[in-house]
Structure formats: structure tokens, C-alpha cells
N, C-alpha and C. Protein backbone atom coordinates (compact mmCIF):
# COMPACT_ATOMS: atom_id res chain seq x y z
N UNK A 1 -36.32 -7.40 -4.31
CA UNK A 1 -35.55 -6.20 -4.54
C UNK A 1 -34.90 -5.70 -3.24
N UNK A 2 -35.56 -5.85 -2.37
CA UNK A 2 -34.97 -5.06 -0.77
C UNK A 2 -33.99 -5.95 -0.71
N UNK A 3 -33.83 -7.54 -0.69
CA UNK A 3 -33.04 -8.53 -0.34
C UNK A 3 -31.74 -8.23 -0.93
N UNK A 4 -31.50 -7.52 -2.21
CA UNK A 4 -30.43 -6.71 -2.95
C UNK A 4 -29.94 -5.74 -2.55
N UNK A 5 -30.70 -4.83 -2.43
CA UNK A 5 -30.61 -3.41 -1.69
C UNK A 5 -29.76 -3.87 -0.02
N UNK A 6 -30.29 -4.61 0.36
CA UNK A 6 -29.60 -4.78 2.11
C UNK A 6 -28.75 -5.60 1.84
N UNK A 7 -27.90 -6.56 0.56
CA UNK A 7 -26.76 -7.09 0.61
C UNK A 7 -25.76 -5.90 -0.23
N UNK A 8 -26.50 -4.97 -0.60
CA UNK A 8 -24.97 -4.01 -0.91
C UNK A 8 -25.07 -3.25 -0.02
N UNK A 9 -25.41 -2.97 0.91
CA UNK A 9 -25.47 -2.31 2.28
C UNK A 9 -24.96 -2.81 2.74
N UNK A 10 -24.61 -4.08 3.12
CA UNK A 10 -23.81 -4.53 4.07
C UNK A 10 -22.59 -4.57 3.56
N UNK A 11 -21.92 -5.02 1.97
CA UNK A 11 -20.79 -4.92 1.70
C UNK A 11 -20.45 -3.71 1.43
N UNK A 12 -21.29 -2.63 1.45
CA UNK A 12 -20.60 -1.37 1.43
C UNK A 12 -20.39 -1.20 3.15
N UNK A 13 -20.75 -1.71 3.65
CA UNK A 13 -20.33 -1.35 5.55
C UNK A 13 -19.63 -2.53 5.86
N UNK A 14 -18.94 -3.71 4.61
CA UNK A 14 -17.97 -4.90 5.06
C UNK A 14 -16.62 -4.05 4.60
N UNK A 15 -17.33 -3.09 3.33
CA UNK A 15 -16.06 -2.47 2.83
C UNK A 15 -15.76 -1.40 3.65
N UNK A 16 -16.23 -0.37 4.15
CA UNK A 16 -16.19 0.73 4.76
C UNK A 16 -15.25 0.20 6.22
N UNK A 17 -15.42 -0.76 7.07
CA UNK A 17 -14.72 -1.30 7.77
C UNK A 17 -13.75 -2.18 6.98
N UNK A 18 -13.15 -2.48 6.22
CA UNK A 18 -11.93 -2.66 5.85
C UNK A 18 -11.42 -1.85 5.77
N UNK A 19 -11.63 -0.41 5.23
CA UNK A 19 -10.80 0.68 4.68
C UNK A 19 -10.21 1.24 6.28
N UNK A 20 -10.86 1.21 7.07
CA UNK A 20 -11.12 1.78 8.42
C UNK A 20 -9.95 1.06 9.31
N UNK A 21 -9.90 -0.47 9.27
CA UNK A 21 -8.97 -0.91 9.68
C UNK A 21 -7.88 -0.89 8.75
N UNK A 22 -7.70 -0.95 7.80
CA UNK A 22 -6.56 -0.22 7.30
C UNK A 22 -5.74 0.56 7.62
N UNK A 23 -6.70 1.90 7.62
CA UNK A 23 -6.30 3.18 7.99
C UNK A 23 -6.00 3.30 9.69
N UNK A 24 -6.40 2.34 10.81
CA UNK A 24 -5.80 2.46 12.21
C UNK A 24 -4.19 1.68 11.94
N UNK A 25 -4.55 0.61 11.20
CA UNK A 25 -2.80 -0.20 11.51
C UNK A 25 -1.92 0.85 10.80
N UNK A 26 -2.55 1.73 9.80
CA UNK A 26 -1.41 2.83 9.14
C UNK A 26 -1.55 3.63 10.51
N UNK A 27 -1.85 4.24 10.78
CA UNK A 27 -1.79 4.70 11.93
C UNK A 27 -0.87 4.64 13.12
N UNK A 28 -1.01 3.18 13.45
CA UNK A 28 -0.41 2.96 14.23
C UNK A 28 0.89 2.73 13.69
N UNK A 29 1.47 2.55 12.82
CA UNK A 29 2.59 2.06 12.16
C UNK A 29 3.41 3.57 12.30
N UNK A 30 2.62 4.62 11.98
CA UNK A 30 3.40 5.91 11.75
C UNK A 30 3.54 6.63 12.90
N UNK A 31 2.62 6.15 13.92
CA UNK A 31 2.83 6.40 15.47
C UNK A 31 4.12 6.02 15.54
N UNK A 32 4.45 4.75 15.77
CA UNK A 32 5.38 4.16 15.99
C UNK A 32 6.87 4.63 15.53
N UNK A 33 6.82 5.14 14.42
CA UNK A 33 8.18 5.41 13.58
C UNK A 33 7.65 6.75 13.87
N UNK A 34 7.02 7.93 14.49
CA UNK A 34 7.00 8.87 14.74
C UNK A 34 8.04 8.71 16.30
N UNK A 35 7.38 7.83 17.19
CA UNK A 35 8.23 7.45 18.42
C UNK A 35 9.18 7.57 18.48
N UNK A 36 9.78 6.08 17.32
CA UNK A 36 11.30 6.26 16.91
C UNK A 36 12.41 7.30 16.73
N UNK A 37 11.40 7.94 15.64
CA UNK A 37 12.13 9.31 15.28
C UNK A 37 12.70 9.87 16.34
N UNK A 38 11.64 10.15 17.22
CA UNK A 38 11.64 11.33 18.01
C UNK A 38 13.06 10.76 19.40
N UNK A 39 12.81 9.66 19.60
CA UNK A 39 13.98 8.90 20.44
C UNK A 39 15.09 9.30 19.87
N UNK A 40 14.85 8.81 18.63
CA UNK A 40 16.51 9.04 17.74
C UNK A 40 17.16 10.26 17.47
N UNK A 41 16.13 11.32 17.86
CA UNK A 41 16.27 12.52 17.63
C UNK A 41 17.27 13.41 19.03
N UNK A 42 16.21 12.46 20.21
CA UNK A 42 16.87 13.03 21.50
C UNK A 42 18.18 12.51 21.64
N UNK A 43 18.70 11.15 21.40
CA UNK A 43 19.94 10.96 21.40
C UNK A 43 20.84 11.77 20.92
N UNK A 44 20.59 12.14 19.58
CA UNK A 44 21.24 12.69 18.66
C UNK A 44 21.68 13.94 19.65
N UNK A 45 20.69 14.79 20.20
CA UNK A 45 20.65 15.73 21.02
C UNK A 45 21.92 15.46 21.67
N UNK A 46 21.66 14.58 22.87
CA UNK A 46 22.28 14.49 24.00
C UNK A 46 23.81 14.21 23.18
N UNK A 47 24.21 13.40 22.49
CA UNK A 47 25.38 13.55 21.86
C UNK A 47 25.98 14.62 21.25
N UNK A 48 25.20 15.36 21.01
CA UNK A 48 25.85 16.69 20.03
C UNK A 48 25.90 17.46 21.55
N UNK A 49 25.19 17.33 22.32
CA UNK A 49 25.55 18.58 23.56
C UNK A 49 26.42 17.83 24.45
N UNK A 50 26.89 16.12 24.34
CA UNK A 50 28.24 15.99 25.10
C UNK A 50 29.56 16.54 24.44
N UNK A 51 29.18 16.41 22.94
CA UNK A 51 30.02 16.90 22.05
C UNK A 51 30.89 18.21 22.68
N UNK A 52 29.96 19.30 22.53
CA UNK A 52 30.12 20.48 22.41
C UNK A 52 30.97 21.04 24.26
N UNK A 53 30.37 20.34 25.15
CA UNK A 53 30.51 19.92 26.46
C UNK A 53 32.09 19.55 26.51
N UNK A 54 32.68 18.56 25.92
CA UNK A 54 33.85 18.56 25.47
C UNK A 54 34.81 18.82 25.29
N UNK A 55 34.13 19.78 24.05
CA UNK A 55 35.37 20.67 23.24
C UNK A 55 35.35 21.93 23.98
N UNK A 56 34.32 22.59 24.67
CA UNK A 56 34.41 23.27 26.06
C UNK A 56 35.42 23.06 26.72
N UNK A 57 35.74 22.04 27.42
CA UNK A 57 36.43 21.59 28.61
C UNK A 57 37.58 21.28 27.84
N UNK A 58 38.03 21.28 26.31
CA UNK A 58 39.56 21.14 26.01
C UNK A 58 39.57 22.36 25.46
N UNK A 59 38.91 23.44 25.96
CA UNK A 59 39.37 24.70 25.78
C UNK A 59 38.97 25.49 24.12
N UNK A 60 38.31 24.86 23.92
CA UNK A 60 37.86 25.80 22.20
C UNK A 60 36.71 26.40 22.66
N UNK A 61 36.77 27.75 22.07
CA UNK A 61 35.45 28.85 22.04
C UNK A 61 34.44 28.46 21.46
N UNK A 62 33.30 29.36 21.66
CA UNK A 62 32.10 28.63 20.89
C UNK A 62 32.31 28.75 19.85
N UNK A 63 32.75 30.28 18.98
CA UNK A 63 32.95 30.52 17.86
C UNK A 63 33.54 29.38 17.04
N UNK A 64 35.11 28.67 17.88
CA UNK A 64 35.82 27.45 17.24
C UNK A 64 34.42 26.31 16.94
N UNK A 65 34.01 26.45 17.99
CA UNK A 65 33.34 24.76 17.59
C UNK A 65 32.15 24.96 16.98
N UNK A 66 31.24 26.64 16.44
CA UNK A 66 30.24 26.58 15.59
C UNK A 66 31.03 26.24 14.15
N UNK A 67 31.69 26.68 14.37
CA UNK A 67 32.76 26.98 12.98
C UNK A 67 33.26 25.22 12.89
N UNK A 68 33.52 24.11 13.28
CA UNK A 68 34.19 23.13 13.43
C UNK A 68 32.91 22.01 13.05
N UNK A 69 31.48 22.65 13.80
CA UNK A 69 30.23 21.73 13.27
C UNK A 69 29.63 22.46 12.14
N UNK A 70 30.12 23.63 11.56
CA UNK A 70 29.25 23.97 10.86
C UNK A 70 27.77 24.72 10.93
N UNK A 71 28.03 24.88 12.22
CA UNK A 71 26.54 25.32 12.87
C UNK A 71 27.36 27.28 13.76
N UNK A 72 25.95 28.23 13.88
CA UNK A 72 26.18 29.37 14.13
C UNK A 72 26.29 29.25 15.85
N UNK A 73 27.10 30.14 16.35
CA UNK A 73 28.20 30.34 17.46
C UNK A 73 26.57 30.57 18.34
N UNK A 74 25.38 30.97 17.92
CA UNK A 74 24.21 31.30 18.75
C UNK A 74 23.81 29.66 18.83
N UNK A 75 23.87 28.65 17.88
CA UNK A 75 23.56 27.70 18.06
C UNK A 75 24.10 26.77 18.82
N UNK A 76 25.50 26.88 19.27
CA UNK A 76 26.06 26.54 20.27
C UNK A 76 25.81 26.68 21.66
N UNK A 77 25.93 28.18 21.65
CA UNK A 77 25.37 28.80 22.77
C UNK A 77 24.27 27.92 23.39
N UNK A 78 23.11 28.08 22.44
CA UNK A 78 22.18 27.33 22.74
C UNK A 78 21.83 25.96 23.09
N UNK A 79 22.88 25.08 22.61
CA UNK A 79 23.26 23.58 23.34
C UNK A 79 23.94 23.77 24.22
N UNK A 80 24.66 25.01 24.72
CA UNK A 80 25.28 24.71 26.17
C UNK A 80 24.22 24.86 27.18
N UNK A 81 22.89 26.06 26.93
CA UNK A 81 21.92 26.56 27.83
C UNK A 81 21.39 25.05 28.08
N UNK A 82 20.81 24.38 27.27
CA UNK A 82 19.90 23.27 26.93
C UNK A 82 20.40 22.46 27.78
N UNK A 83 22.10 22.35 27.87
CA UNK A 83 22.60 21.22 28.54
C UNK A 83 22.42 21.27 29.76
């Protein structure tokens, strides 16, 4: 009877470490595309504030170019501070 008892003990701790490594490669997978994101995110940045940098220097107000992205004249503002 024990000889039973200590082989589902162990496949419940063969299973318990499967689930376990599972759950690190998910892990790491969403690390990863969290990374991404976040890269893709800063570009995005730096392009929308050369953008705006730009249309600055060919002479449109902030008001023109919140109004032109669709975005509020404070939010502009705020990519010029940033820049």
C-alpha cells in the first residue's frame, strides 16, 4: 500500500513541476512581448515628438497641431516639455 501511496506522490510532484515549468516559459514569453511593447512604445514617442518638433519649426501653433493630431493643445504642450 505505501509503494502506491509514494508513486502518486511523486506524479503529483512530476505533475506539479510540469505545470510550474509551464507557467515560467509563459512568463517569460510575456516578459518578452512586454519588452517589445514597451520599445515600440518609446519609438512611437520619439516620433510623435519629432513630429510635433517639426510642425513647430514650420510655424503652426500648438493649438494647429493638437487640432491636426487630434490630440488636446495641453497634450502637445506636453510632448514639447518631454522633448
Amino acid at each position: 500500500m505505501n509503494d502506491i501511496a509514494e508513486n502518486d506522490t511523486q506524479a503529483s510532484q512530476t505533475e506539479q513541476e510540469a505545470t510550474l515549468s509551464k507557467l515560467y516559459d509563459r512568463l517569460g514569453d510575456v516578459h518578452r512581448q512586454v519588452r517589445s511593447t514597451r520599445s515600440l512604445m518609446d519609438r512611437l514617442a520619439a516620433r510623435r515628438r519629432d513630429a510635433v518638433v517639426a510642425l513647430i519649426a514650420a510655424g503652426q501653433t500648438h493649438a494647429q497641431i493638437a487640432e491636426s493630431m487630434g490630440v488636446s493643445k495641453s497634450a502637445i504642450q506636453q510632448i514639447v516639455q518631454k522633448g
